[in-house]
Protein backbone atom coordinates (compact mmCIF):
# COMPACT_ATOMS: atom_id res chain seq x y z
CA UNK A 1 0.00 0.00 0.00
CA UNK A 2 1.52 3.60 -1.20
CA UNK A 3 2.33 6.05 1.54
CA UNK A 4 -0.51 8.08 0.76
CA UNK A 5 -3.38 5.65 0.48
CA UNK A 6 -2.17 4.24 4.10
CA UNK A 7 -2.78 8.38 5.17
CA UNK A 8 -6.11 9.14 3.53
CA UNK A 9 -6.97 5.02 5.39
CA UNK A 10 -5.88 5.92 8.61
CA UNK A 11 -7.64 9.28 8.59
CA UNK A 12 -10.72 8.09 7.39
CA UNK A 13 -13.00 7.71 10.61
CA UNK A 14 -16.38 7.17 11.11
CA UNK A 15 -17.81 10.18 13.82
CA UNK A 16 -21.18 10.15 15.45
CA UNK A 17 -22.73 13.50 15.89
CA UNK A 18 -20.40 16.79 15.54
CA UNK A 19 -16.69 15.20 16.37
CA UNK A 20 -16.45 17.65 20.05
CA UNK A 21 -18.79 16.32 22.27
CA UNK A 22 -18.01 12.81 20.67
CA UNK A 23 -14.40 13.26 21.71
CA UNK A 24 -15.51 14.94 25.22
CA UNK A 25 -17.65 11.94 26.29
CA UNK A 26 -14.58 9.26 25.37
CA UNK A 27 -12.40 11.18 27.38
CA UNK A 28 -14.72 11.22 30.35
CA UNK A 29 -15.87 7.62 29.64
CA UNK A 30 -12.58 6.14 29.75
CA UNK A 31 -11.64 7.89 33.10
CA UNK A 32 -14.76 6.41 34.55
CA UNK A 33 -13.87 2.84 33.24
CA UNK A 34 -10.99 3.46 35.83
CA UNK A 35 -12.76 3.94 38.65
CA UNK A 36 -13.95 0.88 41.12
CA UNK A 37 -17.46 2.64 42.07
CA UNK A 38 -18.06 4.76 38.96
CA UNK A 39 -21.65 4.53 39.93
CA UNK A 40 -20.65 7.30 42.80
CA UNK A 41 -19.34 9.80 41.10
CA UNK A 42 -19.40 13.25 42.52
CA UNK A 43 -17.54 15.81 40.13
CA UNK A 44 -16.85 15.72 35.93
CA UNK A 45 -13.97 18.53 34.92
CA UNK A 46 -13.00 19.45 31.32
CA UNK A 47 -10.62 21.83 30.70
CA UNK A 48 -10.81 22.16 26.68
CA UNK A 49 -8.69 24.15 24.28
CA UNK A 50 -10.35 26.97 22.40
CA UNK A 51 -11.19 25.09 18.86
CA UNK A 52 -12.88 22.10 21.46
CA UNK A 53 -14.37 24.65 23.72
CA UNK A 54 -15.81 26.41 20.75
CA UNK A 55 -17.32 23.18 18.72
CA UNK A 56 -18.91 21.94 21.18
CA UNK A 57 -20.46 24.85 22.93
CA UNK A 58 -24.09 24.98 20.71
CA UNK A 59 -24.10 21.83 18.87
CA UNK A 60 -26.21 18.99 18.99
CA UNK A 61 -25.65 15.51 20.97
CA UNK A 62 -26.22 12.20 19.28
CA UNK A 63 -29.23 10.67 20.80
CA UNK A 64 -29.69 13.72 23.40
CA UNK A 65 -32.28 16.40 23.64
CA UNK A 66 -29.76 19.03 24.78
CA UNK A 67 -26.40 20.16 23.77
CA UNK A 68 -23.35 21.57 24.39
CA UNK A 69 -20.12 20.77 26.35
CA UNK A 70 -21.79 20.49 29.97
CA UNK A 71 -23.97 17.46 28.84
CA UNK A 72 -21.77 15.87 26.48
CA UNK A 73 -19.20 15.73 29.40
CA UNK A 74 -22.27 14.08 31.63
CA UNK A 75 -23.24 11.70 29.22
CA UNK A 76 -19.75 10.51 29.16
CA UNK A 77 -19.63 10.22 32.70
CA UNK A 78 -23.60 8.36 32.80
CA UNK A 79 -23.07 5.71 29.71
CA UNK A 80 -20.89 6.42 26.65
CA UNK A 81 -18.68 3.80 25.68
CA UNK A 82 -15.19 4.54 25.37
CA UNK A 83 -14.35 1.63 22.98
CA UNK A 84 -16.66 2.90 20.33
CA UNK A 85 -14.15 5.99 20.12
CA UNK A 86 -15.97 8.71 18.02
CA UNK A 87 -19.00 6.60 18.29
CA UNK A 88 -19.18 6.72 22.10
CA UNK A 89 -22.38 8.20 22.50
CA UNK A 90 -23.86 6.08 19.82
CA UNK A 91 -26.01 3.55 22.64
CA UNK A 92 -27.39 6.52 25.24
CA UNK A 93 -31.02 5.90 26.02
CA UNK A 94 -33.81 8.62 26.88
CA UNK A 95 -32.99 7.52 30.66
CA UNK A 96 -29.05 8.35 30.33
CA UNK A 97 -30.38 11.81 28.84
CA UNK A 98 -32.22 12.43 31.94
CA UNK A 99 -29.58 11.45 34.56
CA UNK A 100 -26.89 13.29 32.81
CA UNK A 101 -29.40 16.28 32.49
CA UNK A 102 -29.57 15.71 36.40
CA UNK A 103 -25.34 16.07 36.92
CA UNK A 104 -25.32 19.46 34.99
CA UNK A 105 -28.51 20.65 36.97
CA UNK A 106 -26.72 19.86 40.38
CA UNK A 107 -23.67 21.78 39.42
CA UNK A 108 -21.01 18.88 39.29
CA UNK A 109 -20.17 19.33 35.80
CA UNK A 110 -17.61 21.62 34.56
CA UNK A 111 -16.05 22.72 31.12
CA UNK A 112 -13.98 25.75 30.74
CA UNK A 113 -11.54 26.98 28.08
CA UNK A 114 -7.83 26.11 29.16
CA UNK A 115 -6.25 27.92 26.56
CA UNK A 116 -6.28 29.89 23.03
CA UNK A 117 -4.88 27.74 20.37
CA UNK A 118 -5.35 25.36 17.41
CA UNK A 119 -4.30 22.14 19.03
CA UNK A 120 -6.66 19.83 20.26
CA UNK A 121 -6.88 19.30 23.85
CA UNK A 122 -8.72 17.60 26.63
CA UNK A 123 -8.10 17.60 29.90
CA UNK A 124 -11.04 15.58 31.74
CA UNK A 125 -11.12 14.57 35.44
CA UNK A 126 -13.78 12.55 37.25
CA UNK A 127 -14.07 11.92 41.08
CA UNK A 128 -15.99 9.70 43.36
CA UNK A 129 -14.81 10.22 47.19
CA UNK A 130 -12.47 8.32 47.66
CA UNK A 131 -11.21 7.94 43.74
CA UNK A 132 -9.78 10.41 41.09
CA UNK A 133 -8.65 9.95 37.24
CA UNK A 134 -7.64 12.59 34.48
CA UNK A 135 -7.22 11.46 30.96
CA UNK A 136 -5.29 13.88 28.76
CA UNK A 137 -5.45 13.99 25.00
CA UNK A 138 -3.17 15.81 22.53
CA UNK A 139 -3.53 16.28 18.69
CA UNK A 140 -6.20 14.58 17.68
CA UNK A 141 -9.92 13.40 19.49
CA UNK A 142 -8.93 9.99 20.83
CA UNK A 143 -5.27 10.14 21.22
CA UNK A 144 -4.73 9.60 25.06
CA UNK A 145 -0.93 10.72 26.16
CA UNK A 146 -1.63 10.20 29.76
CA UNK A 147 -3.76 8.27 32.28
CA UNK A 148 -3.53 8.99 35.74
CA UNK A 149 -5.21 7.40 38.77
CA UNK A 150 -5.29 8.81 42.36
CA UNK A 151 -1.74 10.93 41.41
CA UNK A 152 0.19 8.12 39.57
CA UNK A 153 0.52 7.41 35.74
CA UNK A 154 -0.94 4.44 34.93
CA UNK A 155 -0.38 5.21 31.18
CA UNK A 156 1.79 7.86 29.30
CA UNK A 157 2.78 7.76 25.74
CA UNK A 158 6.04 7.77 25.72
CA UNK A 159 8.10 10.87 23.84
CA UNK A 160 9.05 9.60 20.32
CA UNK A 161 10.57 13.55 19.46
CA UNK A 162 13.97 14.20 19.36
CA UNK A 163 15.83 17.30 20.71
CA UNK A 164 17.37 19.72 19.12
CA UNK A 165 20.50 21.07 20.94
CA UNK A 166 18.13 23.84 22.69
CA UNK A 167 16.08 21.24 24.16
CA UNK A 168 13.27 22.07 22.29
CA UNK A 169 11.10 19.56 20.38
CA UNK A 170 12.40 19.16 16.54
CA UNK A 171 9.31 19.42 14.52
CA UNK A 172 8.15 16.52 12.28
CA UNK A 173 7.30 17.67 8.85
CA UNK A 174 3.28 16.28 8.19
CA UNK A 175 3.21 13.05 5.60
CA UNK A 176 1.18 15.07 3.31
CA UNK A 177 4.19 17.90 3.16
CA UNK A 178 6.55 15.47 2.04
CA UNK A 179 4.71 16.00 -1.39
CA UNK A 180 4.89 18.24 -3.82
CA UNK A 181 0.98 19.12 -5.55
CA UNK A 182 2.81 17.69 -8.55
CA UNK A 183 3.44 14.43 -6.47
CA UNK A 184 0.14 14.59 -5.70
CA UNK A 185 -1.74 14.60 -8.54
CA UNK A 186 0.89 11.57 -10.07
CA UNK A 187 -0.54 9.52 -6.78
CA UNK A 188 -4.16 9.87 -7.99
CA UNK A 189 -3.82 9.33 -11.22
CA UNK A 190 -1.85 6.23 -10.56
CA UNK A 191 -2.67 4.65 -7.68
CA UNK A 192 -4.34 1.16 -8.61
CA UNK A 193 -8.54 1.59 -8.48
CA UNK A 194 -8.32 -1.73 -5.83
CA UNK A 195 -6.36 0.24 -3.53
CA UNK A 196 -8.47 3.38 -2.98
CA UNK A 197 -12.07 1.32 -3.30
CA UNK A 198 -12.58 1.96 0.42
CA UNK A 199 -13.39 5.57 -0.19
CA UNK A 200 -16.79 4.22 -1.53
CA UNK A 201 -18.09 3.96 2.39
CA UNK A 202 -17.62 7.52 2.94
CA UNK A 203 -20.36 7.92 0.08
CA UNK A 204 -22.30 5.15 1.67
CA UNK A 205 -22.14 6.53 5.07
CA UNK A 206 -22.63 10.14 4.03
CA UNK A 207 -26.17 9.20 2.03
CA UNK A 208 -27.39 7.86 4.81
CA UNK A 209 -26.90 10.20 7.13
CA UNK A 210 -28.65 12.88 4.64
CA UNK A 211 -31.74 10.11 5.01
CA UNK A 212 -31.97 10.39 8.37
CA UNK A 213 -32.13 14.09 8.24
CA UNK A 214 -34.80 14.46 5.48
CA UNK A 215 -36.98 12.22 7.26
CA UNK A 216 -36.09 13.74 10.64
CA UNK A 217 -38.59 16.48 10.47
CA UNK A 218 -36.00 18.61 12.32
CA UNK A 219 -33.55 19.12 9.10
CA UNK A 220 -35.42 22.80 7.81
CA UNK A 221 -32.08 23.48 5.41
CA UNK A 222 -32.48 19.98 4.18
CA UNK A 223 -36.27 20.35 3.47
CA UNK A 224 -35.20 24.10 1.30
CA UNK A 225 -32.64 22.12 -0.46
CA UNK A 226 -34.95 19.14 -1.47
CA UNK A 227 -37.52 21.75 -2.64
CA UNK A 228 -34.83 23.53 -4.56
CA UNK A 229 -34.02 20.64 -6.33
CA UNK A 230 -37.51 19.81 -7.44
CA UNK A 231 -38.23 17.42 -4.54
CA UNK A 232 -35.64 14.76 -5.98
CA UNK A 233 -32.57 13.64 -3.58
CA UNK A 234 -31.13 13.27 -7.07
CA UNK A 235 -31.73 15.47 -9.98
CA UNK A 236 -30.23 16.88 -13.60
CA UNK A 237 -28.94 19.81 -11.65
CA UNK A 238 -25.61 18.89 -10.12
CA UNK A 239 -25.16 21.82 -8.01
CA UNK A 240 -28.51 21.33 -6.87
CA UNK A 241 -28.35 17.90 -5.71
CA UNK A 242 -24.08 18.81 -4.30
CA UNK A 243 -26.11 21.36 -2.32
CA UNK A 244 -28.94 19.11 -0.83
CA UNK A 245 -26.17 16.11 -0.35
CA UNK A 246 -23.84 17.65 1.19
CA UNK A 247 -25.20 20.23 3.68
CA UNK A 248 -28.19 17.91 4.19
CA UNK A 249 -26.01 15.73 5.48
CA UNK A 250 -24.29 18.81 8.06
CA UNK A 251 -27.28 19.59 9.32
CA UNK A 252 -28.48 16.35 10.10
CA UNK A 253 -24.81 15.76 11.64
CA UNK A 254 -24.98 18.96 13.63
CA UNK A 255 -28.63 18.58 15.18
CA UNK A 256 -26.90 15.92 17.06
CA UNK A 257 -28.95 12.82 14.63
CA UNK A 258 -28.20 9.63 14.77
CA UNK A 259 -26.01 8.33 11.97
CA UNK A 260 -22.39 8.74 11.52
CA UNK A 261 -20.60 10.33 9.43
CA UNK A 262 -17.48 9.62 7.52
CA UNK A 263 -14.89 12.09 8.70
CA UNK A 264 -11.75 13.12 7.49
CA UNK A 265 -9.06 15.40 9.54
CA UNK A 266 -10.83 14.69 12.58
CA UNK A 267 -14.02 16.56 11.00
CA UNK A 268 -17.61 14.64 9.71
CA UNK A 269 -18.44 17.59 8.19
CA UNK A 270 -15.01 17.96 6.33
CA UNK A 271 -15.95 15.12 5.42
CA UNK A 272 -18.83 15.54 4.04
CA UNK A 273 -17.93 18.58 2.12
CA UNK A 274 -14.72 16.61 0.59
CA UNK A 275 -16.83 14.04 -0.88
CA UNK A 276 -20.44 14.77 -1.33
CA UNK A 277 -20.22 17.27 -3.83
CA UNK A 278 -18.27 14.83 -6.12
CA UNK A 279 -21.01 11.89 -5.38
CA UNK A 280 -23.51 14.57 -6.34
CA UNK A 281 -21.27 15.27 -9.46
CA UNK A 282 -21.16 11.26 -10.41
CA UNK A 283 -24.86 10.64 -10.08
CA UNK A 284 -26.02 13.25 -11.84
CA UNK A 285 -22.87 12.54 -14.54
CA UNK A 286 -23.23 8.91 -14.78
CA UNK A 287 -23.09 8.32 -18.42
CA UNK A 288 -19.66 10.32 -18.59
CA UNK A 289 -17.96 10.28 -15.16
CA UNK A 290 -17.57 6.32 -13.96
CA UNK A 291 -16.72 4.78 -10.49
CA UNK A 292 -12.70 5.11 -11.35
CA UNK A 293 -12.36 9.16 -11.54
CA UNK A 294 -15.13 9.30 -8.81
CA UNK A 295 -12.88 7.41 -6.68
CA UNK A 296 -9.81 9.35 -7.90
CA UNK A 297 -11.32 12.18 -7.49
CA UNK A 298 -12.11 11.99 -4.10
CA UNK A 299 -8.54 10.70 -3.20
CA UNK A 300 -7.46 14.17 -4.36
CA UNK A 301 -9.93 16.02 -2.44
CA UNK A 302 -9.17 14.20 0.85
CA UNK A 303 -5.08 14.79 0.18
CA UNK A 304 -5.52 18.47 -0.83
CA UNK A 305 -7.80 18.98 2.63
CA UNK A 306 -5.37 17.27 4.86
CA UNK A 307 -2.64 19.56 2.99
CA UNK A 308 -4.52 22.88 4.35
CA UNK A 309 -5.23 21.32 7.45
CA UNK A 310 -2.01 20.91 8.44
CA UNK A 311 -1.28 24.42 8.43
CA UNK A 312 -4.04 25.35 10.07
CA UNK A 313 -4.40 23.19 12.85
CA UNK A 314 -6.87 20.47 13.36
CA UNK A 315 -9.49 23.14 15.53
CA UNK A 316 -9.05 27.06 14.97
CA UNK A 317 -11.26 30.25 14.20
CA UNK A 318 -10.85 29.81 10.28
CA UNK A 319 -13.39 27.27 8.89
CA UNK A 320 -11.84 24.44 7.99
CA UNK A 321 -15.22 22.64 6.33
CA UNK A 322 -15.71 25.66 4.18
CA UNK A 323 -11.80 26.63 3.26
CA UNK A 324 -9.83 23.49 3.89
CA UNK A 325 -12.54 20.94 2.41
CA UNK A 326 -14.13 22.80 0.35
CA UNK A 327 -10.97 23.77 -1.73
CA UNK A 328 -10.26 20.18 -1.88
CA UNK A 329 -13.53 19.36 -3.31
CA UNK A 330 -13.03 21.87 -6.21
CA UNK A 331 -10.18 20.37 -7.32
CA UNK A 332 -12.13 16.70 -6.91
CA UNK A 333 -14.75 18.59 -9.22
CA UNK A 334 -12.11 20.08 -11.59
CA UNK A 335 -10.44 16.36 -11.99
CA UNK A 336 -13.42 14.92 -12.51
CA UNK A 337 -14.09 17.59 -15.57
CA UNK A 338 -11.03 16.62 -16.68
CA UNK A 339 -8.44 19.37 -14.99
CA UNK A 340 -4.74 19.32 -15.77
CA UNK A 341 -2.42 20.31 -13.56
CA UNK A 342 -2.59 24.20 -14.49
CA UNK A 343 -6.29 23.92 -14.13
CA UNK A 344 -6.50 22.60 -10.85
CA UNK A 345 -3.82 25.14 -9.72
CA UNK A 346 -6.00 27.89 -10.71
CA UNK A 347 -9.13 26.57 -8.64
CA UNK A 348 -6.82 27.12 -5.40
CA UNK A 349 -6.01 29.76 -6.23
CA UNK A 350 -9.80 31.14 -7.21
CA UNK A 351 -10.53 29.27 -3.59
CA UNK A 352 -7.90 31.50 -2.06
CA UNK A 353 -9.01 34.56 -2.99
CA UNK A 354 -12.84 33.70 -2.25
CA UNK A 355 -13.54 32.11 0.51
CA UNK A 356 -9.94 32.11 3.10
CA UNK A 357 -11.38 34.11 6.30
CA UNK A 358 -14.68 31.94 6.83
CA UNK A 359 -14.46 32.14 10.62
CA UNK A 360 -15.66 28.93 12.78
CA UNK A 361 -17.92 29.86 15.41
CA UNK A 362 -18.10 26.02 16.82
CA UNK A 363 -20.44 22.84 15.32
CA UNK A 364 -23.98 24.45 14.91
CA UNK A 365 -26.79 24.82 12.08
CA UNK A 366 -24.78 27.90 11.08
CA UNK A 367 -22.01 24.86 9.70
CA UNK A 368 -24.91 24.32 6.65
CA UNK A 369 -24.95 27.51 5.47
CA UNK A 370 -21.07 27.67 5.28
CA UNK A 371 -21.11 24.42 3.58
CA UNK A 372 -23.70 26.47 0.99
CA UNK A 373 -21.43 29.40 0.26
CA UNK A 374 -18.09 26.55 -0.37
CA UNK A 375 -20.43 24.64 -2.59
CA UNK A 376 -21.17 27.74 -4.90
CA UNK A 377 -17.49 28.80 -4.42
CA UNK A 378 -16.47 25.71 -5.38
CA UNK A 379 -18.79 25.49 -8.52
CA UNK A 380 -17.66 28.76 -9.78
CA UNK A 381 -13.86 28.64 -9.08
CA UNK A 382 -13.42 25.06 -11.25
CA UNK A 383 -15.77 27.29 -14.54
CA UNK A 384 -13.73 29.66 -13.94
CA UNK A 385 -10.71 27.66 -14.12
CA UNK A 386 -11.35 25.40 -17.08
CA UNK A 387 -11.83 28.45 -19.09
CA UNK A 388 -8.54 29.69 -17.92
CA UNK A 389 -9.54 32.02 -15.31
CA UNK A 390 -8.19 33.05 -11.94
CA UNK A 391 -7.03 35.24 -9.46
CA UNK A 392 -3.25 35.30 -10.17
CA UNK A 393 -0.66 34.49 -8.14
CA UNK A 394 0.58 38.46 -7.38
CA UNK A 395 -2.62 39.63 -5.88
CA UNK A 396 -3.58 38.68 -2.38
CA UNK A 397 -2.28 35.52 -0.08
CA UNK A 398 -2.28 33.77 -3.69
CA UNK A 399 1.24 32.30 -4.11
CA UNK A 400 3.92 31.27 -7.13
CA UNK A 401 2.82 27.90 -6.45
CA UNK A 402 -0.28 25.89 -5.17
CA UNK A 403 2.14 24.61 -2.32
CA UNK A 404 2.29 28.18 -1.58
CA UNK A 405 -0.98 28.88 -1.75
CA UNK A 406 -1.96 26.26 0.54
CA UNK A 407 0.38 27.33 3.07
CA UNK A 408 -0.69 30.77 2.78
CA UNK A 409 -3.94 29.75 3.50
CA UNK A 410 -3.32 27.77 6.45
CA UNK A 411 -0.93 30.47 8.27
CA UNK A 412 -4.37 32.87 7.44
CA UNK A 413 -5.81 30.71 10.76
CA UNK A 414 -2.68 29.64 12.71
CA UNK A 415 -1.14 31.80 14.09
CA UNK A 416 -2.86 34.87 12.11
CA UNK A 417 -6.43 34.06 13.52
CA UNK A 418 -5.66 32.97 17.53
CA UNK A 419 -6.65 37.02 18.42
CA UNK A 420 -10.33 36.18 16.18
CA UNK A 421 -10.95 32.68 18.03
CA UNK A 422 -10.30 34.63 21.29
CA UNK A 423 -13.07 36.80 20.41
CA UNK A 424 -15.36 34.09 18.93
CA UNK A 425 -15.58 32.51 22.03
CA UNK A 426 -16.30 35.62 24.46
CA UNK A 427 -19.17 36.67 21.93
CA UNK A 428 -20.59 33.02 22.34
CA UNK A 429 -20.04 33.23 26.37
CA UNK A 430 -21.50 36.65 26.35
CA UNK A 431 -24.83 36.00 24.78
């Protein structure tokens, strides 16, 4: 298996509900599973970084009437399963709902911002009276680095960094940086059909997520979307049905329903905006566009995401769905038209200029209508392109290359946006 099909497999996660509170409730779950009398517990602590803080703070909770960090922190301590990972709350019943609703009610839950920056981190801390244990994760939802238990480590991932001479960390260039775009777009075109044929469950996955928000009754973008495409989840208007597949499918992930979705950078609704777009593109393209350059295409859109993302950071104030994802879905759509290299270059670069500044303001309904505006951008950047059009490289962030460009784009959230996420999240507090 190449290098870069193992990435875009490992990445690849299934998420129930927006990714936060999925990752909150594992964290508290597995520091319960540590305790002899978890049955007595007295306190739940959560100390979050800003992008967690934020993304959890109005969204929806899979299988739960309420929302937000408080509960999704109780649930984990009441009946989430830590061995379903992202999944954890996938099994809470009406009854769990309650008792959690009970914790936050009493005052023995609590979730505050620990600091201002774009890596992911939990801190969570449960105690009976006589027991104590704090899980810490770093970097990504469910990466533990430490366990401890009453004051003593009973797991810690051990330090795999070297040091430089200064004693500080030497930074590991990202997989995906190792590449040039060039590199890139060789991979997809290459890369045997057998070996990337597990993309198809993201497609899978994603569809039926967007069923169980049409038929929801809760799913009111969904329901504007399907009437905008003449009441067909499919119809002979691709950006039509790219608009009712894809942010039908964030809404229904954001109002806390319960499907999965496939996610990709830590994100379901990255997810969904790196592939459903294309799907939309296939189905609607059938007799021209086969499973091969749908597959391909989404390979490219997945890389190109995870390219952005790693300059952003996995969690900041930028919006990674819209900017990140959404640029990587152009250039799916532009390969699938039958972009060249120059082509595709051009959509970042009409991405770039349009849409880099799309602030995050956490996992809510407003994630939809960001998902809208990257689906038109998208659209329009790739006609623009394959006519030859774009915002060149001299004007704006826009760089001499679409490495560049990416880059540019990334550093636009980390570290140029900390100040804006700082402010995101008092506005939120303060309403």
């Amino acid at each position: 298996m190449q290098e870069l099909t193992k990435l875009i497999r490992e990445d690849m996660k299934p998420a129930l509900g927006v990714t936060e509170p999925g990752a909150i409730a594992f964290a508290v779950a597995t520091a319960r599973e540590h305790l002899e009398r978890p049955e007595e517990i007295e306190t739940i602590e959560v100390a979050l970084n800003s992008g967690m803080y934020k993304n959890a703070f109005t969204c929806g909770i899979p299988n739960s009437s309420r929302y937000g960090n408080l509960y999704a922190a109780a649930l984990g301590a009441v009946a989430a399963k830590a061995e379903k990972g992202l999944e954890s709350l996938a099994d809470i019943t009406p009854e769990d709902d309650e008792k959690a609703a009970r914790l936050v009610e009493e005052g023995r839950v609590k979730a505050w911002m620990s600091q201002v920056d774009s890596r992911i981190s939990i801190d969570a801390t449960v105690k009976t009276a006589t027991e104590t244990c704090t899980v810490e994760i770093r970097d990504s939802h469910t990466h533990i680095v430490r366990i401890c238990k009453d004051g003593k480590d009973i797991f810690r991932e051990e330090q795999a960094a070297e040091e430089t001479e200064g004693g500080q960390e030497k930074e590991e260039i990202p997989v995906i940086h190792r590449y040039s775009f060039h590199e890139i777009l060789e991979y997809v075109r290459n890369v045997p059909e057998p070996e990337i044929s597990f993309v198809r469950e993201a497609f899978s996955m994603n569809m039926d997520l967007l069923e169980e928000g049409i038929h929801s009754g809760r799913a009111v973008i969904a329901e504007q979307l399907l009437r905008e495409n003449d009441h067909h989840i499919i119809s002979e208007d691709a950006r039509k049905t790219a608009q009712l597949l894809c942010n039908g499918a964030i809404e229904a992930r954001v109002l806390g329903l319960g499907r999965p979705a496939m996610s990709i950078t830590g994100s379901g609704s990255h997810g969904i905006i790196a592939t459903m777009p294309l799907f939309a593109f296939y189905e609607v393209n059938y007799e021209v566009v086969d499973d091969d350059l749908l597959l391909r295409a989404t390979a490219l859109s997945y890389l190109i995401t995870m390219y952005i993302k790693e300059y952003s950071g996995k969690l900041s104030a930028f919006c990674g769905c819209g900017i990140a994802a959404g640029t990587g879905m152009a250039c799916g759509l532009a390969y699938m038209r039958g972009a060249g290299e120059k082509e595709l270059a051009m959509v970042i670069q009409n991405m770039a200029s349009g849409i880099t500044g799309m602030i995050c303001d956490g996992g809510n309904h407003g994630c939809a209508m960001k998902g809208i505006v990257a689906v038109d951008a998208a659209f329009r950047s790739v006609d623009l392109a394959m006519e030859g059009v774009c915002i060149e490289e001299i004007h704006g962030i826009n760089g001499k290359t679409p490495e560049d460009t990416m880059r540019n784009m990334g550093l636009i959230a980390s570290p140029g946006m900390v100040q804006t996420e700082k402010t995101i999240v008092e506005i939120m507090e303060n309403k």
